[in-house]
C-alpha atoms as a PDB file:
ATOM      1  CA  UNK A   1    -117.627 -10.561 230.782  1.00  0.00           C
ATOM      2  CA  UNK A   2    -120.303 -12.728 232.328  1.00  0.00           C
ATOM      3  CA  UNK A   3    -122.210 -12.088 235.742  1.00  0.00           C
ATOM      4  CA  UNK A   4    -123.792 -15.202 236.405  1.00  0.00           C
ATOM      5  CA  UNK A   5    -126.179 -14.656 239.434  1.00  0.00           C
ATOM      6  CA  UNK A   6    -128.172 -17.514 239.239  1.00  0.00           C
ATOM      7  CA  UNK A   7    -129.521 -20.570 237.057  1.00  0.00           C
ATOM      8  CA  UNK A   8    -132.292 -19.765 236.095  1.00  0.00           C
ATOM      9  CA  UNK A   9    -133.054 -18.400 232.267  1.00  0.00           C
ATOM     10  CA  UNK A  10    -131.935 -14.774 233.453  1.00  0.00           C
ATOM     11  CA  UNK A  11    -129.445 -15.479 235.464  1.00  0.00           C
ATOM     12  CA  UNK A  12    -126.288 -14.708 233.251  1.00  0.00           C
ATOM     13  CA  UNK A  13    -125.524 -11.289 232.252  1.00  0.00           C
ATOM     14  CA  UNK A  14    -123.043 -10.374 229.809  1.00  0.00           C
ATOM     15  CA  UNK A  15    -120.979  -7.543 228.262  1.00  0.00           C
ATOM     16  CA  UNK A  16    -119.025  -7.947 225.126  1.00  0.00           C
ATOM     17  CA  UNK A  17    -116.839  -6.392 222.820  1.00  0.00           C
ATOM     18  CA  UNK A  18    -115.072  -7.075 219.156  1.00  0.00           C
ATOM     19  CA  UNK A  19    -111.607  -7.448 219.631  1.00  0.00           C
ATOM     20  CA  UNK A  20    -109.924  -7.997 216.359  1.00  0.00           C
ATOM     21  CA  UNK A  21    -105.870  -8.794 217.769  1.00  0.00           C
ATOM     22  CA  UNK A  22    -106.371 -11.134 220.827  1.00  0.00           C
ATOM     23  CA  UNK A  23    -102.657 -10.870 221.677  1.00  0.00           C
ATOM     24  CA  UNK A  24    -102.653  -7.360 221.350  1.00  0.00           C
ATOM     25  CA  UNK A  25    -105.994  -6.899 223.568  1.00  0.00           C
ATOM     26  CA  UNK A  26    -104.159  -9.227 225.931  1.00  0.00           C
ATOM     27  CA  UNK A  27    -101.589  -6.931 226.687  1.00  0.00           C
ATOM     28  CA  UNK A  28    -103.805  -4.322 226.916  1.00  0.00           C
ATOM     29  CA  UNK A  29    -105.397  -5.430 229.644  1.00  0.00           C
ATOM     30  CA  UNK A  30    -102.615  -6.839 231.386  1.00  0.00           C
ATOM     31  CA  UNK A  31    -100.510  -3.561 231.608  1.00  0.00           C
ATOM     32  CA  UNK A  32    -103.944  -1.934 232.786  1.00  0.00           C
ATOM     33  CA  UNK A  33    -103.498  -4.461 236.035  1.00  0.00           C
ATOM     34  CA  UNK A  34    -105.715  -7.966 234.539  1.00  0.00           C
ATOM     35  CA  UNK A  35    -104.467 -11.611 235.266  1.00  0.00           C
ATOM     36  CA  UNK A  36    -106.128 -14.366 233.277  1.00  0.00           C
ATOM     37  CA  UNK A  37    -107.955 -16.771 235.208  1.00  0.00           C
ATOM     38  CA  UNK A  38    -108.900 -18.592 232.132  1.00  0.00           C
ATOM     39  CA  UNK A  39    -109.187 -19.151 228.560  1.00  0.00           C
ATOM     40  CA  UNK A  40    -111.830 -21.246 226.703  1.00  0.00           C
ATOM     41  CA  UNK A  41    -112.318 -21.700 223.137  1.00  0.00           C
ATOM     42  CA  UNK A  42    -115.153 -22.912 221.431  1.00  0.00           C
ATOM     43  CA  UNK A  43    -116.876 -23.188 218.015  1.00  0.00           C
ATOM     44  CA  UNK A  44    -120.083 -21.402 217.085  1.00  0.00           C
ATOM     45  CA  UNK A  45    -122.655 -21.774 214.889  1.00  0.00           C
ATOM     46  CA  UNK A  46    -125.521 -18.817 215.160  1.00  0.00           C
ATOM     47  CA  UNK A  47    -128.725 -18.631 213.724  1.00  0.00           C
ATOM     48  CA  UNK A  48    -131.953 -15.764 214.425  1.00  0.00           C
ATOM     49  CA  UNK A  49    -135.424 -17.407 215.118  1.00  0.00           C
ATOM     50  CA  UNK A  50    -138.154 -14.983 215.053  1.00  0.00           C
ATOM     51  CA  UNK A  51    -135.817 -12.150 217.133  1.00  0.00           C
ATOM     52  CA  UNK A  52    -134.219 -14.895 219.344  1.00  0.00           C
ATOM     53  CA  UNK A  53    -130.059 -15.446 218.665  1.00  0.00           C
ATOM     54  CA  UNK A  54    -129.493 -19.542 218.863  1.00  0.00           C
ATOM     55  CA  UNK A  55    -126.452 -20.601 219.290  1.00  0.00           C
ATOM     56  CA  UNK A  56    -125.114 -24.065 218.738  1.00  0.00           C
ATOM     57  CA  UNK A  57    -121.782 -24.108 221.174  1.00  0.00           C
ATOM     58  CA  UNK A  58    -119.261 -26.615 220.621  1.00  0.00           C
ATOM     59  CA  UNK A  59    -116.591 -27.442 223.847  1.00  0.00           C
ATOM     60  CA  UNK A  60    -113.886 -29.724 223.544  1.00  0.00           C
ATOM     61  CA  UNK A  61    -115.048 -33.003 225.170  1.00  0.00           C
ATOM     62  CA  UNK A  62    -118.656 -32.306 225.594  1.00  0.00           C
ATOM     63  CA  UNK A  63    -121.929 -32.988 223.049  1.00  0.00           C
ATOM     64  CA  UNK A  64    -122.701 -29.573 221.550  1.00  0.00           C
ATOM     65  CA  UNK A  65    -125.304 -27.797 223.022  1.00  0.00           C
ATOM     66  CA  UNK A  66    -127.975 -24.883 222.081  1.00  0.00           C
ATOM     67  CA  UNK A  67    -128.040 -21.461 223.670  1.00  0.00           C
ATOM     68  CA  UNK A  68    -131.245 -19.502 223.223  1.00  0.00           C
ATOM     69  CA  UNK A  69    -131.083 -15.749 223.711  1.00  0.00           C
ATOM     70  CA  UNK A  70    -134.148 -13.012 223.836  1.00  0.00           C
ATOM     71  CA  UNK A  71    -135.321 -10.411 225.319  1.00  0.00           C
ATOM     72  CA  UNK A  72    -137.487 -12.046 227.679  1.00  0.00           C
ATOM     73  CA  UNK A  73    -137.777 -15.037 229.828  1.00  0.00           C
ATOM     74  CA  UNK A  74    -141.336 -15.753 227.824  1.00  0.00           C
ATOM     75  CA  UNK A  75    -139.399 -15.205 223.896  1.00  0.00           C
ATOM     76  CA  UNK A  76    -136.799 -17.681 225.182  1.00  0.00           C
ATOM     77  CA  UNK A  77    -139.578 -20.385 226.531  1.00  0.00           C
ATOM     78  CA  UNK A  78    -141.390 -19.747 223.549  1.00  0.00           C
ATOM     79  CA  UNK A  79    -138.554 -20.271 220.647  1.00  0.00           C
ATOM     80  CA  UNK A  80    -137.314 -23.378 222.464  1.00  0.00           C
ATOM     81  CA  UNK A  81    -141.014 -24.311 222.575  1.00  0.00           C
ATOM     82  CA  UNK A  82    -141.063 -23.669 218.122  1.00  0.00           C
ATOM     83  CA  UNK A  83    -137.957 -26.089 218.249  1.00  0.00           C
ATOM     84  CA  UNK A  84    -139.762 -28.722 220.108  1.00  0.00           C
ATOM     85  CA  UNK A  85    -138.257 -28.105 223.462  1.00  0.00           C
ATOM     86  CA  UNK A  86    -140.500 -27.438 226.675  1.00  0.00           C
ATOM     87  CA  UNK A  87    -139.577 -25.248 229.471  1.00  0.00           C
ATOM     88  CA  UNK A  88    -138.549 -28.035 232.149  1.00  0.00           C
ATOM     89  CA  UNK A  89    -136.016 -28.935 229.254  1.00  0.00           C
ATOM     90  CA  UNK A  90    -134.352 -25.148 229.727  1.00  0.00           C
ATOM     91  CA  UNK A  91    -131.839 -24.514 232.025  1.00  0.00           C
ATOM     92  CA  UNK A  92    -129.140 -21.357 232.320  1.00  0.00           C
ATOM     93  CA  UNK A  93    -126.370 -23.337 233.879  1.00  0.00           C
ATOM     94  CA  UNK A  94    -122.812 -21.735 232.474  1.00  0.00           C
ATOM     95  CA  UNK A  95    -120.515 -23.682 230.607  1.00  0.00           C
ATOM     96  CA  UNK A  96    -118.442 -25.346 234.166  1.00  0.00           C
ATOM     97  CA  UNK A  97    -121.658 -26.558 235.228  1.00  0.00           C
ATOM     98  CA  UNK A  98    -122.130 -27.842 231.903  1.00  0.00           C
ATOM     99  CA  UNK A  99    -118.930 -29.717 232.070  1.00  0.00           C
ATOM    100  CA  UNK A 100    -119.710 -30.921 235.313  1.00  0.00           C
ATOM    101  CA  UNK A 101    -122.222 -32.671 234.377  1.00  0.00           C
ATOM    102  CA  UNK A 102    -120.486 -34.652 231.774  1.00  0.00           C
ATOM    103  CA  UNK A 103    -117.792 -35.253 235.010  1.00  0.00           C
ATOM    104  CA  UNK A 104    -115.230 -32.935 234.146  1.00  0.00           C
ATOM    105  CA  UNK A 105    -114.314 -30.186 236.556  1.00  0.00           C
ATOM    106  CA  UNK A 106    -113.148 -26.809 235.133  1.00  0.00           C
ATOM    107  CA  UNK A 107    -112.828 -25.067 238.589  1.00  0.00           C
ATOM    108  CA  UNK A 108    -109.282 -23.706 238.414  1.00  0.00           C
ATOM    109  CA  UNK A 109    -106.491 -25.144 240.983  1.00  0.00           C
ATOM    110  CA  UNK A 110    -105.538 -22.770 243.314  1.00  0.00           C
ATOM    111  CA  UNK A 111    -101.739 -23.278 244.374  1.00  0.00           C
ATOM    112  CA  UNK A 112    -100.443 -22.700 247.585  1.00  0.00           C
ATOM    113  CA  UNK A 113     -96.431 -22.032 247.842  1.00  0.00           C
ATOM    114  CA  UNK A 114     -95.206 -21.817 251.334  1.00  0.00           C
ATOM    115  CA  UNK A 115     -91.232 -20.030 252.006  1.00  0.00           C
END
């Protein structure tokens, strides 16, 4: 689960879990009351830099991209900055945003039936 409140480095907050049966955890959650608005799939590649979690994200039909994680705004400015990246490089823009930049548009279609 994400809560994206902003752009910024900080701006996304997330809560996961391991699920090991997706079907099954599916289910789960739709007898509990859940639609799916969504489903993305991705490969990941993740490495640890001195505490920080990197992650090299790969989206259909997009150039992979790295994720930095740490606990602080400064640990994430300064492991980008050990890779060779500055700070006006950064940016915390989630993955439609992402795609959105490369001119595809992920915002789901809302359907409107009339009777």
């Amino acid at each position: 689960m994400k809560e994206i409140t902003s752009d910024a480095i900080d701006g996304t907050h997330e809560v996961e879990v391991t699920v090991d049966d997706f079907a099954a955890t599916n289910a789960l959650l739709e007898m509990l009351g859940f639609t799916a608005k969504s489903y993305q799939e991705n490969k990941r590649a993740s490495f640890t830099l001195d505490g920080a979690q990197l992650e090299i994200d790969s989206w259909p039909r997009i150039p992979p991209y790295l994720e930095i994680e740490a606990a602080t705004n400064e640990d994430v400015i300064r492991t980008a900055e050990l890779l060779g990246y500055t700070e006006s490089d950064l940016t915390g823009e989630n993955t439609i945003k992402i795609y959105a930049r490369h001119g595809i548009d992920l915002t789901p279609s809302v359907i409107y039936v009339s009777e």
